[in-house]
PDB file of N, CA and C in Angstrom:
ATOM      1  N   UNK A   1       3.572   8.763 -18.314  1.00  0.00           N
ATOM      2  CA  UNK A   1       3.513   7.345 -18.107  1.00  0.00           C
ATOM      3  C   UNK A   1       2.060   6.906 -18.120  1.00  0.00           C
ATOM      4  N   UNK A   2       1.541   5.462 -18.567  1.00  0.00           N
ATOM      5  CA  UNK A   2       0.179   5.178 -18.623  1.00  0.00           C
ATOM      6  C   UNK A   2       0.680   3.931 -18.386  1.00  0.00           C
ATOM      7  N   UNK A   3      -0.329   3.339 -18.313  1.00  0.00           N
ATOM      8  CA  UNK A   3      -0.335   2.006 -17.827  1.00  0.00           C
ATOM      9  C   UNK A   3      -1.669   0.776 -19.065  1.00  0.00           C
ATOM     10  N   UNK A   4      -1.512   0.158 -19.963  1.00  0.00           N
ATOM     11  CA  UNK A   4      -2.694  -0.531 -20.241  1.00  0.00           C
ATOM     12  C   UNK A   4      -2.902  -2.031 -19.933  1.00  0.00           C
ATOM     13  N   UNK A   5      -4.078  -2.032 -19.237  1.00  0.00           N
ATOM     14  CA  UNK A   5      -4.351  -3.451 -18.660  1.00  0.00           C
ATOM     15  C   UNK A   5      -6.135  -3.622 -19.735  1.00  0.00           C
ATOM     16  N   UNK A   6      -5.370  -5.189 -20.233  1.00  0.00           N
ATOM     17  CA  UNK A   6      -6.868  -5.613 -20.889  1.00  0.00           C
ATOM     18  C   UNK A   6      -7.378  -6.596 -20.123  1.00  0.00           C
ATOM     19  N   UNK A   7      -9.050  -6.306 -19.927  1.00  0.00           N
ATOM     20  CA  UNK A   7      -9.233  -7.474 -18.804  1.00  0.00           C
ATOM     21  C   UNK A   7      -9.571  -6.454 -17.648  1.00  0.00           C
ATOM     22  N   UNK A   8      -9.541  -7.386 -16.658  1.00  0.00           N
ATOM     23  CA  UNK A   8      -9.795  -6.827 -14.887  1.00  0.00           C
ATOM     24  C   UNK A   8      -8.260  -6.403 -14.373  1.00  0.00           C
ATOM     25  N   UNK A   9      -8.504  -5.334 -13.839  1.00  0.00           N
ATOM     26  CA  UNK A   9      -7.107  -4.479 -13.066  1.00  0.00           C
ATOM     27  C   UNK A   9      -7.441  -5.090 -11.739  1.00  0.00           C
ATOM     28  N   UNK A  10      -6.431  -5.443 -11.029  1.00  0.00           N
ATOM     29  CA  UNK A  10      -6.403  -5.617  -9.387  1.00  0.00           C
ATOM     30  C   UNK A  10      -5.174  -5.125  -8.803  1.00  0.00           C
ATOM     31  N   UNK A  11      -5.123  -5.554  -7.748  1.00  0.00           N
ATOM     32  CA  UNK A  11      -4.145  -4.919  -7.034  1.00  0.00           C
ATOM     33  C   UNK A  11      -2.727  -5.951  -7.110  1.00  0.00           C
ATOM     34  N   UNK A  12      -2.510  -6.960  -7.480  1.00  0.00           N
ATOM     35  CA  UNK A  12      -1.886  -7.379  -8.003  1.00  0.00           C
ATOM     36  C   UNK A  12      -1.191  -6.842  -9.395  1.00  0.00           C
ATOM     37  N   UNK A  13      -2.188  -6.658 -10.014  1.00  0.00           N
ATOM     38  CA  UNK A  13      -2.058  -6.231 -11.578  1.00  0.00           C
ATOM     39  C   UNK A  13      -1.178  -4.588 -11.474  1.00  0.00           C
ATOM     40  N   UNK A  14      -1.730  -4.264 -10.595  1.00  0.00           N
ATOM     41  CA  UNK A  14      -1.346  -2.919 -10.186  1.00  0.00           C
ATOM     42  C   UNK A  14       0.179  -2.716  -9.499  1.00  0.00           C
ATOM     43  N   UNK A  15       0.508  -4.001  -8.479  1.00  0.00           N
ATOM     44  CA  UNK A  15       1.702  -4.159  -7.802  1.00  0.00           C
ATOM     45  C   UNK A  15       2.879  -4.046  -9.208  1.00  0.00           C
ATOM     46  N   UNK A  16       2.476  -5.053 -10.033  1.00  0.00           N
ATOM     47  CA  UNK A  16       3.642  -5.417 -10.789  1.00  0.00           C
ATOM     48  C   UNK A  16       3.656  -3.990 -11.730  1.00  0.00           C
ATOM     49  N   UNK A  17       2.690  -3.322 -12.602  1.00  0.00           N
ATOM     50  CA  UNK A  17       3.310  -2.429 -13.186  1.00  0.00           C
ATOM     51  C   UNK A  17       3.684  -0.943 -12.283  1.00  0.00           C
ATOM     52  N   UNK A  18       3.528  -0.777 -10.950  1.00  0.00           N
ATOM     53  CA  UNK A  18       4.212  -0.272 -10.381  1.00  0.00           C
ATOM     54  C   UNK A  18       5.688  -0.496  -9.784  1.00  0.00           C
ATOM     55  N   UNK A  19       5.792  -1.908  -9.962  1.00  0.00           N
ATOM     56  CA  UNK A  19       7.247  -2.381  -9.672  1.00  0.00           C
ATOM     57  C   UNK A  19       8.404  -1.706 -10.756  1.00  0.00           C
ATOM     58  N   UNK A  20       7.592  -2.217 -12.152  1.00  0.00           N
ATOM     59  CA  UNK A  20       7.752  -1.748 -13.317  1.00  0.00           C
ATOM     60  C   UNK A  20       8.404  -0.444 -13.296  1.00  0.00           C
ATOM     61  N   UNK A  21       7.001   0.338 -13.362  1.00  0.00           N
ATOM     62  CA  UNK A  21       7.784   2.042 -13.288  1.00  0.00           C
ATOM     63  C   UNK A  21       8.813   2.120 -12.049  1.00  0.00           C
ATOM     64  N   UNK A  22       8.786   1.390 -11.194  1.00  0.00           N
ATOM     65  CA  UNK A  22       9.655   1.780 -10.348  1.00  0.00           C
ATOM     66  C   UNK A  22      11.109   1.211 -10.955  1.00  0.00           C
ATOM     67  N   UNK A  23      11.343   0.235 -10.880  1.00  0.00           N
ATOM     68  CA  UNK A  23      12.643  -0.049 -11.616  1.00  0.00           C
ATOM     69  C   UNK A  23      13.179   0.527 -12.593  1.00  0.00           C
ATOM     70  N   UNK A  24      12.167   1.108 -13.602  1.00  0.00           N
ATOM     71  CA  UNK A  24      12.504   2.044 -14.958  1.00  0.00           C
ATOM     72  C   UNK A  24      13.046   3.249 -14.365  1.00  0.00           C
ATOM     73  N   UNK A  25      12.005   3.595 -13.284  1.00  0.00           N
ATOM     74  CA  UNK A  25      12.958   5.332 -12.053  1.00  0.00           C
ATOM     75  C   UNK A  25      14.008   4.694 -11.615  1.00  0.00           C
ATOM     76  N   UNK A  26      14.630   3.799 -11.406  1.00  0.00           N
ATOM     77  CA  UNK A  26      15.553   3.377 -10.301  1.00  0.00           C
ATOM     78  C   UNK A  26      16.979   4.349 -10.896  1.00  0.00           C
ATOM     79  N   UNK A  27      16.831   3.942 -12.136  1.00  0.00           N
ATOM     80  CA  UNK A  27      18.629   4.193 -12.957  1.00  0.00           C
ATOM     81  C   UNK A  27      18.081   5.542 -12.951  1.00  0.00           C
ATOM     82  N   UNK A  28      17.467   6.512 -13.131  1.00  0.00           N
ATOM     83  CA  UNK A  28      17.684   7.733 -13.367  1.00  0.00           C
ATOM     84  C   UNK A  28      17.526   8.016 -12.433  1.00  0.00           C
ATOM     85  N   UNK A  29      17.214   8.269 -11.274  1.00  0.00           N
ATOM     86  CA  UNK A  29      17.023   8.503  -9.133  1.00  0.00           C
ATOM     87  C   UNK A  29      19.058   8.408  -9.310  1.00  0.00           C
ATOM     88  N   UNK A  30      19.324   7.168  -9.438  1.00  0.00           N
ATOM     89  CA  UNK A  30      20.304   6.875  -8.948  1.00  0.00           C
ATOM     90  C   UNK A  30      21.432   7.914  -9.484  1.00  0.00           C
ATOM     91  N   UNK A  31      21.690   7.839 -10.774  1.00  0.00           N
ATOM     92  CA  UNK A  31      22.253   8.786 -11.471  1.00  0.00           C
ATOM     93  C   UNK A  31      22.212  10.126 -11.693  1.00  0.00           C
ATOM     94  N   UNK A  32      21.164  10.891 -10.869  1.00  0.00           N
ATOM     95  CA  UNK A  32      20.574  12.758 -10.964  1.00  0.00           C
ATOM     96  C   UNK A  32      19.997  12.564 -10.331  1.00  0.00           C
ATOM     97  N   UNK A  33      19.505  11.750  -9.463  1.00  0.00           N
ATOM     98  CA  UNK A  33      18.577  12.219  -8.652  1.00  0.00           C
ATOM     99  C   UNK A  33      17.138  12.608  -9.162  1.00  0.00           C
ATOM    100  N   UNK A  34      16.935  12.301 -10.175  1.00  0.00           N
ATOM    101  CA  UNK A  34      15.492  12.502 -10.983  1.00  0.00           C
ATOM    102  C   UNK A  34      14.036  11.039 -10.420  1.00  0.00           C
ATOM    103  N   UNK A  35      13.403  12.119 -10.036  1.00  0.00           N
ATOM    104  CA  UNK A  35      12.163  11.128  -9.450  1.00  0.00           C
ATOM    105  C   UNK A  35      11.003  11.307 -10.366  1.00  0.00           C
ATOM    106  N   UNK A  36      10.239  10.454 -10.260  1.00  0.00           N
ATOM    107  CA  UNK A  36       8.941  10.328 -11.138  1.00  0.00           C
ATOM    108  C   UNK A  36       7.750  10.076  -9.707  1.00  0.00           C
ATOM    109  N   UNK A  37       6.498  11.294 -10.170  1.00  0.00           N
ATOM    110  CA  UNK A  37       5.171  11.421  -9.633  1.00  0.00           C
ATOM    111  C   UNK A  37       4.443  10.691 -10.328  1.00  0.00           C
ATOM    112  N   UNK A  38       3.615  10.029  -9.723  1.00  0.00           N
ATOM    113  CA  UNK A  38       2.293   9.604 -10.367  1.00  0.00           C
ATOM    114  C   UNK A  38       0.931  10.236  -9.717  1.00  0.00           C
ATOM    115  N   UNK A  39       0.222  10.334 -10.672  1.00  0.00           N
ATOM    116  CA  UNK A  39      -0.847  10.743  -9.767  1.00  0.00           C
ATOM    117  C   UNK A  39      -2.064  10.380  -9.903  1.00  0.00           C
ATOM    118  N   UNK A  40      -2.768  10.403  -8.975  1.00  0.00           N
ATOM    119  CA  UNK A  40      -3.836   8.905  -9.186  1.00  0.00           C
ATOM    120  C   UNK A  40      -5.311   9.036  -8.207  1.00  0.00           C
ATOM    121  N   UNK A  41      -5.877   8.929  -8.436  1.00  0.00           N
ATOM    122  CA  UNK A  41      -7.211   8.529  -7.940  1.00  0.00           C
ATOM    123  C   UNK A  41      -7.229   7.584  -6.602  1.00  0.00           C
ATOM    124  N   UNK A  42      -8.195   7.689  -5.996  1.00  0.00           N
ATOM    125  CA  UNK A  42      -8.315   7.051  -4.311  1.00  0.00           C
ATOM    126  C   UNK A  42      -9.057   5.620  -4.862  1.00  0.00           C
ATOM    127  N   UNK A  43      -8.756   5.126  -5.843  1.00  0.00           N
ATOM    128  CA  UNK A  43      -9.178   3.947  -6.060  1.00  0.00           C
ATOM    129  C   UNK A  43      -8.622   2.474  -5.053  1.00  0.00           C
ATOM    130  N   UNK A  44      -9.673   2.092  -4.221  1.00  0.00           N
ATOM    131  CA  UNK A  44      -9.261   0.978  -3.653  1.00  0.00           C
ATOM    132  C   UNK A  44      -8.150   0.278  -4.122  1.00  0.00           C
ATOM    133  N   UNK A  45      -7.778  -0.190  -5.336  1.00  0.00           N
ATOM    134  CA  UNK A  45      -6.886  -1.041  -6.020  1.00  0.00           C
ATOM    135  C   UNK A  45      -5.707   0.000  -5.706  1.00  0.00           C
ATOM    136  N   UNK A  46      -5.891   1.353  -5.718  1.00  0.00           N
ATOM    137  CA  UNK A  46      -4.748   2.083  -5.642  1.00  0.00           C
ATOM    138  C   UNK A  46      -3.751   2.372  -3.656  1.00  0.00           C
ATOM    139  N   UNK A  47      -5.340   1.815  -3.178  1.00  0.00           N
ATOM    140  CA  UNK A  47      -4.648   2.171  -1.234  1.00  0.00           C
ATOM    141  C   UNK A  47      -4.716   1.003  -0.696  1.00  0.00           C
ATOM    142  N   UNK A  48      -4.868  -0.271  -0.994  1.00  0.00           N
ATOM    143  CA  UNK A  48      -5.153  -1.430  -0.203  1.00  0.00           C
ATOM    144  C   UNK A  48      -3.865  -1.586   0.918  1.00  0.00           C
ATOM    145  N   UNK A  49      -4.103  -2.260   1.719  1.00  0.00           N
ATOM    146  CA  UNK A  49      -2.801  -2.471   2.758  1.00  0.00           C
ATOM    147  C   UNK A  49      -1.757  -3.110   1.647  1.00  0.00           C
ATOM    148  N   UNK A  50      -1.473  -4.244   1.263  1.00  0.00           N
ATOM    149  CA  UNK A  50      -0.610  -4.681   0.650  1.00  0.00           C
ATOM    150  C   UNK A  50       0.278  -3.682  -0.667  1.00  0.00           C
ATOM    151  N   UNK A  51      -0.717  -2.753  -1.138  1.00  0.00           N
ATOM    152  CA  UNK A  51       0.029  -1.670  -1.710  1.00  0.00           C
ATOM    153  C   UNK A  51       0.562  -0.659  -1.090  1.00  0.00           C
ATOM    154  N   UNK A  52       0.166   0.082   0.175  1.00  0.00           N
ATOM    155  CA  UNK A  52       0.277   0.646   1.290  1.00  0.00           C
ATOM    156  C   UNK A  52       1.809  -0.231   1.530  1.00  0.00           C
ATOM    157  N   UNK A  53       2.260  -0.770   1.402  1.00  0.00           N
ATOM    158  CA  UNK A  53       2.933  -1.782   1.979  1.00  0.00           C
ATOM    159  C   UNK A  53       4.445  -1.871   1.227  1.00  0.00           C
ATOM    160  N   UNK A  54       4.226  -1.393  -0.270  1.00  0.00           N
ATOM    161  CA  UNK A  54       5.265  -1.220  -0.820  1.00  0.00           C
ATOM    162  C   UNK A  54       5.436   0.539  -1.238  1.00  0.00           C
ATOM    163  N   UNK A  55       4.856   1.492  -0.938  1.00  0.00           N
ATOM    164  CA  UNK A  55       5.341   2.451  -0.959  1.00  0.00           C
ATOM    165  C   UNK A  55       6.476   2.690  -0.933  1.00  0.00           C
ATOM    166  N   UNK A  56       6.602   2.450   0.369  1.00  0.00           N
ATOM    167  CA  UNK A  56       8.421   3.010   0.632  1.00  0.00           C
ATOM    168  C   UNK A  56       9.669   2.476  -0.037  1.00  0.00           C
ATOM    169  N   UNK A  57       9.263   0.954  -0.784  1.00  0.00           N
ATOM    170  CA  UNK A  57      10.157   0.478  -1.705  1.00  0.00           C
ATOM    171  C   UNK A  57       9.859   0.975  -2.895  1.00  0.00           C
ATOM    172  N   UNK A  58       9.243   1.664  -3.530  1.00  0.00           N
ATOM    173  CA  UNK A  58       9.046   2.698  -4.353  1.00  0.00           C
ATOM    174  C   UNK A  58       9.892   3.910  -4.399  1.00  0.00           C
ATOM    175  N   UNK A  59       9.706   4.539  -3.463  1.00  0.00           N
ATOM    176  CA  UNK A  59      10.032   6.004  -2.825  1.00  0.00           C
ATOM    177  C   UNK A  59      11.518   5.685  -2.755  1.00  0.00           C
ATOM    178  N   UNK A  60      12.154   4.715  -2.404  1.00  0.00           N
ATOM    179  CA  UNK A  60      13.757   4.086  -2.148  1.00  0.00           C
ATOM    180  C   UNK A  60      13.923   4.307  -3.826  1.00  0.00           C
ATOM    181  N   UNK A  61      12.955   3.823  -5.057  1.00  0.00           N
ATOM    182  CA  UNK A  61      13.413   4.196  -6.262  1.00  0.00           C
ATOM    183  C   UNK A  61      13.534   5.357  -7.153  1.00  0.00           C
ATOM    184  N   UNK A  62      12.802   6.105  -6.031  1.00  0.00           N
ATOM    185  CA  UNK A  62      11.964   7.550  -7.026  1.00  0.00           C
ATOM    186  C   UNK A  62      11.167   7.284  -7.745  1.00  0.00           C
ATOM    187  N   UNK A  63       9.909   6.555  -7.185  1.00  0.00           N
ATOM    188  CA  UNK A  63       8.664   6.744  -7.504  1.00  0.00           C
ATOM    189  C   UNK A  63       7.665   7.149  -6.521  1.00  0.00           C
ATOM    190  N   UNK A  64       7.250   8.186  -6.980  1.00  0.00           N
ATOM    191  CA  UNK A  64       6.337   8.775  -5.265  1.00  0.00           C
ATOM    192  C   UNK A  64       5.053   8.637  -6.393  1.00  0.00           C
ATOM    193  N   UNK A  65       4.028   8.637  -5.190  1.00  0.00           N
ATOM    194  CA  UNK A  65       2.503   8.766  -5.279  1.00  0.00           C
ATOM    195  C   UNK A  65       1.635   9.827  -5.050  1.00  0.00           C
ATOM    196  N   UNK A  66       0.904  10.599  -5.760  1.00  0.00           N
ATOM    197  CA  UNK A  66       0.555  11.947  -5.679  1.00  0.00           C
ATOM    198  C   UNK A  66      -1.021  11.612  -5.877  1.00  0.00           C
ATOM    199  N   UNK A  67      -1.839  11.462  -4.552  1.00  0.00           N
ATOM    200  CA  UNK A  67      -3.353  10.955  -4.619  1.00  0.00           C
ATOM    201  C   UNK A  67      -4.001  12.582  -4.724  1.00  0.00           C
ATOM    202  N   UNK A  68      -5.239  12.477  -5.903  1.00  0.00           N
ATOM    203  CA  UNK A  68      -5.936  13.386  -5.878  1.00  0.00           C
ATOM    204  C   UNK A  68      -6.659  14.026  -4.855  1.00  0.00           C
ATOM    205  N   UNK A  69      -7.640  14.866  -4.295  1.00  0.00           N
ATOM    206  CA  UNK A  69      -8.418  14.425  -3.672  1.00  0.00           C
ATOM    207  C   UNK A  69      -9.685  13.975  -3.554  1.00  0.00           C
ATOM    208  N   UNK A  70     -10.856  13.248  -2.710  1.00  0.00           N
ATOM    209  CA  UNK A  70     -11.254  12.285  -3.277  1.00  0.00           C
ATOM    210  C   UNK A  70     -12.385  13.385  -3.192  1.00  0.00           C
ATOM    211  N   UNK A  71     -13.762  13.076  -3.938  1.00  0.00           N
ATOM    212  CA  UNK A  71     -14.746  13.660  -4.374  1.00  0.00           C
ATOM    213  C   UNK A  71     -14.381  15.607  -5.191  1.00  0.00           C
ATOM    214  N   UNK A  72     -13.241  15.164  -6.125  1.00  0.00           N
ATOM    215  CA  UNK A  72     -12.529  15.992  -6.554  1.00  0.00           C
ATOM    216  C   UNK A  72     -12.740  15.941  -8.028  1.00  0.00           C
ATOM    217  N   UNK A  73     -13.273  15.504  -9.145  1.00  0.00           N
ATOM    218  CA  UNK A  73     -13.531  14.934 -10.121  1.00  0.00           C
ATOM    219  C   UNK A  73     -12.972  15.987 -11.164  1.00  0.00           C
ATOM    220  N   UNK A  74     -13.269  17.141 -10.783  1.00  0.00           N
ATOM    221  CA  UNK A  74     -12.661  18.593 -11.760  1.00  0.00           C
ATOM    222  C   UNK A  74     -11.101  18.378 -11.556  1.00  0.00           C
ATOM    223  N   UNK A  75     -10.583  17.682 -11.434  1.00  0.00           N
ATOM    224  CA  UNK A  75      -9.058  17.551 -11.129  1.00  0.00           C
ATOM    225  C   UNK A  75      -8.270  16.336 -11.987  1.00  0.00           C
ATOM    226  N   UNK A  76      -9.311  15.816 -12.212  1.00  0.00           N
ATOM    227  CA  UNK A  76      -9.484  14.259 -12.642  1.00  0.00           C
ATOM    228  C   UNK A  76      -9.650  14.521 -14.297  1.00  0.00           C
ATOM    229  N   UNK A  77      -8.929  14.787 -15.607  1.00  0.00           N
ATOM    230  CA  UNK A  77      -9.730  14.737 -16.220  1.00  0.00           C
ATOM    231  C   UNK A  77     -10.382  13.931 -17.185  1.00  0.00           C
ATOM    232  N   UNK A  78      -9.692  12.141 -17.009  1.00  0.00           N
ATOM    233  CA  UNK A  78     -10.882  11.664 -17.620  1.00  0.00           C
ATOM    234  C   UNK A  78     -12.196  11.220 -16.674  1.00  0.00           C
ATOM    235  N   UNK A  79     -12.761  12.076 -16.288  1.00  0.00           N
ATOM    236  CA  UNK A  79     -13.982  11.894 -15.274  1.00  0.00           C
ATOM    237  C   UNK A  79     -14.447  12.648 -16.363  1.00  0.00           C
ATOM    238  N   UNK A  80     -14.531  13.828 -16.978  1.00  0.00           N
ATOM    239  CA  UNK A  80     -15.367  14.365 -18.369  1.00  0.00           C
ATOM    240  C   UNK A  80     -15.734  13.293 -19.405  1.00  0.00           C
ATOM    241  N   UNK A  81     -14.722  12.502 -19.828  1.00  0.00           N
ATOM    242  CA  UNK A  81     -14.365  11.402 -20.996  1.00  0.00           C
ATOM    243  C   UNK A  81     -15.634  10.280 -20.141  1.00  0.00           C
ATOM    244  N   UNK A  82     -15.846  10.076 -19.232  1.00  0.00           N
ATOM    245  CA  UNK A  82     -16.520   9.363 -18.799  1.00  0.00           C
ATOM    246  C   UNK A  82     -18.160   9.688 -18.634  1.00  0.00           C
ATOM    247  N   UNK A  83     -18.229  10.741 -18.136  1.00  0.00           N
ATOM    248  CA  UNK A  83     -19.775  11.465 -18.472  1.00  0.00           C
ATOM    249  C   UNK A  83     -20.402  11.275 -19.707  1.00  0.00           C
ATOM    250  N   UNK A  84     -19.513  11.155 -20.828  1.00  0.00           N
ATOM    251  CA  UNK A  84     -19.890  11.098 -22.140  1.00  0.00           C
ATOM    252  C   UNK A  84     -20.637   9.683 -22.561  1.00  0.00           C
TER     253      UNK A  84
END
């Protein structure tokens, strides 16, 4: 799964295409039991309270959140793509 935002990403921007993937997990959770990980960077836009906030209506769809850890960059790998 990827996500493309042209322009400025916020946490808004971020709410809705996580709503997104979440509704797209909903029918397959429901039907097998199949969940979808994301995994993601400690980016503010990614932990704010108001996102903090819909987790668990996520997790109700089978979409869980799998945060790296932070000053972890070898884990990360477009952090290479970015050095460049």
């Amino acid at each position: 799964m990827y996500g493309l935002v042209v322009g400025g990403f916020n946490r808004e921007r971020y709410i809705k295409m996580m709503d997104e993937q979440a509704s797209h997990t909903q029918g397959e959770f429901e039907k097998n039991g199949r969940i979808r990980v994301v995994v993601q960077d400690n980016s503010p836009t990614h932990t704010r309270k108001a996102v903090r906030q819909k987790w668990a209506e996520w997790e109700a769809k089978g979409l869980y959140l799998f945060f790296l850890p932070k000053y972890c960059s070898e884990m990360h790998p477009i952090e290479s793509e970015w050095h460049q």
